[in-house]
Protein backbone atom coordinates (compact mmCIF):
# COMPACT_ATOMS: atom_id res chain seq x y z
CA UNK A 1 -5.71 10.33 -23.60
CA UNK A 2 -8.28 7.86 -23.35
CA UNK A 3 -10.10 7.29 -19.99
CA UNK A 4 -9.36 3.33 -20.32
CA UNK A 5 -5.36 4.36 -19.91
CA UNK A 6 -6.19 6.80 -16.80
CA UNK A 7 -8.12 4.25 -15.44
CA UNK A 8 -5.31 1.67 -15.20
CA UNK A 9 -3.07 4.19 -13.18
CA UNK A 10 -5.17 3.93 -10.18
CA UNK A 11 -5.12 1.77 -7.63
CA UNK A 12 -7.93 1.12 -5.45
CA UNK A 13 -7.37 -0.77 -2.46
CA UNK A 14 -10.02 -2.16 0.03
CA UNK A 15 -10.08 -2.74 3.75
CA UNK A 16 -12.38 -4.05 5.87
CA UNK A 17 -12.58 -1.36 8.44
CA UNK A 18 -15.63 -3.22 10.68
CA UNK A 19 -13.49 -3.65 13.51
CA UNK A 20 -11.51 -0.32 13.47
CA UNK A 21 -11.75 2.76 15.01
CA UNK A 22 -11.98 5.93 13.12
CA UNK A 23 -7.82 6.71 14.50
CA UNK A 24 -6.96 3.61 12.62
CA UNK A 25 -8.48 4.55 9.79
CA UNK A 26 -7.19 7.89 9.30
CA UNK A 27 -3.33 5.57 10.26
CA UNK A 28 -3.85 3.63 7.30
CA UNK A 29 -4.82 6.21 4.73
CA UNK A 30 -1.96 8.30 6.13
CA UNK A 31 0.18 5.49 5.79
CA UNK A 32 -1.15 4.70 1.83
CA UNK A 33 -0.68 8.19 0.74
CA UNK A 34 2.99 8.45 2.11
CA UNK A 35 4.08 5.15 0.89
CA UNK A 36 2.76 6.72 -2.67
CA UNK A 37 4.89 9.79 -2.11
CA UNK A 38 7.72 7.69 -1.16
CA UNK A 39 7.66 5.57 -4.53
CA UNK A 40 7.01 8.42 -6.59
CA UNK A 41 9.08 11.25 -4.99
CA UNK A 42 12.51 12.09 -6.49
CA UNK A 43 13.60 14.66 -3.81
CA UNK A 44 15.80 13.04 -1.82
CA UNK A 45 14.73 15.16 1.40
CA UNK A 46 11.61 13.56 0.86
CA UNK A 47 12.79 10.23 0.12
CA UNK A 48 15.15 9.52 3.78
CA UNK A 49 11.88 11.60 5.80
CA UNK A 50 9.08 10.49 4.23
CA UNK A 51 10.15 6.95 4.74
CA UNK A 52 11.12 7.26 8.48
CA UNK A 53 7.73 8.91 8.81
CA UNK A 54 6.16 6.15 6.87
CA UNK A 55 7.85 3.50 8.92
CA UNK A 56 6.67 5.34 12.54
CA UNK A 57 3.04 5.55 11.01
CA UNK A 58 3.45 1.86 10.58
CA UNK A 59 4.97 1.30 13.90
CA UNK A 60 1.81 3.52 15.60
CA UNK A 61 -0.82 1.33 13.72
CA UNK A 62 1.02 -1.92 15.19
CA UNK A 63 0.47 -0.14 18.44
CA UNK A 64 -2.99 0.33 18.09
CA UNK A 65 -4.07 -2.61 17.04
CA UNK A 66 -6.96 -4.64 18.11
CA UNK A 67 -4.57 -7.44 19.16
CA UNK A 68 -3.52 -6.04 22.78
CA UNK A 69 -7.17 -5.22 23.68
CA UNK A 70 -8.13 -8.91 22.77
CA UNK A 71 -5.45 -10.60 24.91
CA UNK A 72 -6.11 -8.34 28.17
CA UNK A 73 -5.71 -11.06 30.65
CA UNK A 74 -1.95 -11.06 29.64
CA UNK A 75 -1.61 -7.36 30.29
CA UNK A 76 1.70 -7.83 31.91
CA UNK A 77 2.85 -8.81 28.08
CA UNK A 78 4.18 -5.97 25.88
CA UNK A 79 2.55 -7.52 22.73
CA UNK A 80 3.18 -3.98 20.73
CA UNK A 81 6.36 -4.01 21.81
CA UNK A 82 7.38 -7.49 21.52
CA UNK A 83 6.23 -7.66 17.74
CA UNK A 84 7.76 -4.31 16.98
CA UNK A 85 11.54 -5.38 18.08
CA UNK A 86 10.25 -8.76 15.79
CA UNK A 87 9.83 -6.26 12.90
CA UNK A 88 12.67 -4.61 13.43
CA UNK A 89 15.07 -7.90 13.11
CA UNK A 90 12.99 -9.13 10.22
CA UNK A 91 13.98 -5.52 8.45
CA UNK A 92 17.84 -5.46 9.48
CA UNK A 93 17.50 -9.15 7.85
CA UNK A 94 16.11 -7.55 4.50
CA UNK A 95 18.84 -4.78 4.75
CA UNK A 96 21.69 -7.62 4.82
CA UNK A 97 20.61 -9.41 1.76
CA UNK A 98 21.58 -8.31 -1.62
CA UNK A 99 18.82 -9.02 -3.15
CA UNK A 100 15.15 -7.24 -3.27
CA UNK A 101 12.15 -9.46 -2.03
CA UNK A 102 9.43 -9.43 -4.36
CA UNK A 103 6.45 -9.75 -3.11
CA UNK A 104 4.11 -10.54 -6.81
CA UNK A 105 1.59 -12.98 -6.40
């Protein structure tokens, strides 16, 4: 197998992790390795779990986001919680449609 062929089955994605702490970090390359399991499982144990996992990883990271620390004189605002409930409409709208979004540029 030629290295050219292996090299083309990788996919190497870049963040810019200036602003993050080392918990957010760790969140998002938890949350890259189990969306890799999740497209590449065929258990279906590991399917249903793996993506409720993936999706509270997800939820967690919107959590801990910079964006509540930012926007502290509003601390009576639940920002995390408020855009999580958003997310959660936006996905029982993609569940309703027959159709898969897809998302290439």
């Amino acid at each position: 197998m030629s290295i050219k062929y292996l090299e083309q089955k990788k996919l190497h994605v870049e963040f810019d992790t200036t602003e993050l702490n080392s918990q957010q970090i760790r969140l998002i390359k938890s949350i890259c390795t189990m969306l890799n399991h999740i497209l590449t499982t065929d258990d279906e144990c590991d399917y249903f779990d793996g993506s409720a996992e993936m999706m509270r990883m997800v939820a967690s990271a919107v959590k801990q986001a910079n964006f509540t620390a930012e926007w502290c004189e509003n601390e009576n605002i639940p920002y995390a919680q408020q855009a999580l409930e958003f997310c959660i409409d936006s996905i029982a709208d993609q569940m309703n449609e027959d159709e898969v979004t897809k998302y290439d540029n």
